[in-house]
Protein backbone atom coordinates (compact mmCIF):
# COMPACT_ATOMS: atom_id res chain seq x y z
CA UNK A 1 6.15 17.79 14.57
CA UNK A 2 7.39 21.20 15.49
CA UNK A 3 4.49 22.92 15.18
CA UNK A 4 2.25 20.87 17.66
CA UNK A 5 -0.09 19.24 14.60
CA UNK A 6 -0.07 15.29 14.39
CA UNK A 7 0.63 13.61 11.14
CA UNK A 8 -1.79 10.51 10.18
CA UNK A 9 -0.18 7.36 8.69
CA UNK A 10 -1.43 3.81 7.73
CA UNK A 11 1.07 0.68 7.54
CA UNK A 12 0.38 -2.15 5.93
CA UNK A 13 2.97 -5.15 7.40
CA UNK A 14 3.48 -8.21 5.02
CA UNK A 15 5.70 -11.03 6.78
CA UNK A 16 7.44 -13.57 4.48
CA UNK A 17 5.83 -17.19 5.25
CA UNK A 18 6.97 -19.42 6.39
CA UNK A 19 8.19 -17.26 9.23
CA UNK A 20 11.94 -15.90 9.75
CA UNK A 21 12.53 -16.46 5.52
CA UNK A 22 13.03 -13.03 4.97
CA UNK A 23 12.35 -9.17 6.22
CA UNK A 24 9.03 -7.50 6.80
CA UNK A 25 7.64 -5.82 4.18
CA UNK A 26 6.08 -2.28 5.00
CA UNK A 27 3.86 -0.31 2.70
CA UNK A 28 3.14 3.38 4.94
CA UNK A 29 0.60 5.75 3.60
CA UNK A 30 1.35 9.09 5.25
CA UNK A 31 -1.69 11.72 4.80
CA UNK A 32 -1.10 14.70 2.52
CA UNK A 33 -2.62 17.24 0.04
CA UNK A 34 -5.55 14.96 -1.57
CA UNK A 35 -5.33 12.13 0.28
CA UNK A 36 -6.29 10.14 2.73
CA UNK A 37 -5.60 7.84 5.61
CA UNK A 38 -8.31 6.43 7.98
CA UNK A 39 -8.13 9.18 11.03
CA UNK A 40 -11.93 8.73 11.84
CA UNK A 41 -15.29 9.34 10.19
CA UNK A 42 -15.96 9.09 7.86
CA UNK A 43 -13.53 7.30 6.46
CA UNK A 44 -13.54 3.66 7.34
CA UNK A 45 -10.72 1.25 9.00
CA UNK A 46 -8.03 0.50 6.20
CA UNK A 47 -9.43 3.18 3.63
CA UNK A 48 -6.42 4.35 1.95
CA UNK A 49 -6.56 6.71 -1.50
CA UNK A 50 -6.69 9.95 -3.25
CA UNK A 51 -9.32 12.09 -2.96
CA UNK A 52 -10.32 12.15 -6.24
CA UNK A 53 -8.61 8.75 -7.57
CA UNK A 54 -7.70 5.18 -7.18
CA UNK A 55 -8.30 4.12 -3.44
CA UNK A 56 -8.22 0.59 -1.58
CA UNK A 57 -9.28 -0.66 1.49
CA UNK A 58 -6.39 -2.48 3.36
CA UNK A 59 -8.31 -5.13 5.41
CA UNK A 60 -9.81 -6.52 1.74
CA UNK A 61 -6.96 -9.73 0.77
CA UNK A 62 -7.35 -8.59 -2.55
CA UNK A 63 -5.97 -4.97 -2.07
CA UNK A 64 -3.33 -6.74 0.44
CA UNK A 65 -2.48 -8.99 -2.97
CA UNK A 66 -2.70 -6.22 -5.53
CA UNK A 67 -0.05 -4.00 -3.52
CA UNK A 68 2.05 -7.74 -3.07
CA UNK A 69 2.29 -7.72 -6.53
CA UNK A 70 3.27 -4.39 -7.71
CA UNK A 71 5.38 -4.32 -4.81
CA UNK A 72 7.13 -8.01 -6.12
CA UNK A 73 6.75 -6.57 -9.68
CA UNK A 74 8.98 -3.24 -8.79
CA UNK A 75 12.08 -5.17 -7.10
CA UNK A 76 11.02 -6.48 -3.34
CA UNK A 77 12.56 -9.44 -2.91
CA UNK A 78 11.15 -11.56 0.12
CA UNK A 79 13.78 -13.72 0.97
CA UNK A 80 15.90 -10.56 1.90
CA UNK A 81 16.61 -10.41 5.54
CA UNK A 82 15.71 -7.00 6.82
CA UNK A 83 12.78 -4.96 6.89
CA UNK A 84 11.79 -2.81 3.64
CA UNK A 85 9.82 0.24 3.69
CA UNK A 86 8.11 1.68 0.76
CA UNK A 87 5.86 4.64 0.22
CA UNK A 88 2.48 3.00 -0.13
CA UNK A 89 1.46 5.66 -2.84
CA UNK A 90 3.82 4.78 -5.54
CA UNK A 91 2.00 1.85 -5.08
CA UNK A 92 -1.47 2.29 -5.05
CA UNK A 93 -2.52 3.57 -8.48
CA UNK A 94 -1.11 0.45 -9.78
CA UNK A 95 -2.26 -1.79 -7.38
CA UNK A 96 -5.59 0.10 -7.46
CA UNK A 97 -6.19 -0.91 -11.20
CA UNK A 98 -5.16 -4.32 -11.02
CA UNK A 99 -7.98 -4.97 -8.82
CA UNK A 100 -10.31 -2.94 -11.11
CA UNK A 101 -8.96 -5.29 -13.68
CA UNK A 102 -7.77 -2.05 -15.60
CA UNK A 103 -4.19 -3.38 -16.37
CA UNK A 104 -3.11 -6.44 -17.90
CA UNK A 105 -2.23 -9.49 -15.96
CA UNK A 106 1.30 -9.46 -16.85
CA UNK A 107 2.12 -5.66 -15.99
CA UNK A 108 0.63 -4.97 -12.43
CA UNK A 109 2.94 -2.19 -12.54
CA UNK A 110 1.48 0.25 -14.71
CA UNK A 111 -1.83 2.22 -14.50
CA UNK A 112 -3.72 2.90 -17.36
């Protein structure tokens, strides 16, 4: 950045199985106003969220499978052959209440 400061991001990197079916998958959480990425304490390794809101931990499988989902659920399609990037916070609030079991199993994509 121009102005000397550094910019924290988290990426989460989902591979198709088995390999070479399809592009990477990458879900990048870039820090801004009220949020946060892991950057040191106290925040732990893989803490992703707002600061007052939904949050996940990306080393849990069940966060991993929650953003899978809504990611899936919103158009990525695996067996495409070159990396996708999406912003990991249009993701998370969703993703966040599936695992809270605040949505319904058939409509990860929505929070409620």
């Amino acid at each position: 950045m121009a102005d000397g400061s550094r910019c924290c991001h988290e990426t989460l990197t989902l591979h198709p199985q088995p390999a070479g079916t399809g592009g990477p998958l990458r879900i990048v959480f870039t820090e801004g106003p009220d949020r946060y990425v892991p950057g040191g304490a106290p925040l732990g390794s893989g803490d992703v969220g707002y600061v007052r809101g939904a949050s996940l931990n990306l080393h849990e499988p069940g966060a991993v499978r929650a953003l899978l989902d809504v990611a899936l659920a919103r158009g990525w399609q695996p067996a495409v052959r070159q990396a996708v990037e999406l912003d990991g916070w249009s993701l998370l609030e969703a993703a966040a209440a599936a695992r809270t079991g605040t949505t319904g199993p058939n409509n990860p994509t929505q929070a409620s």
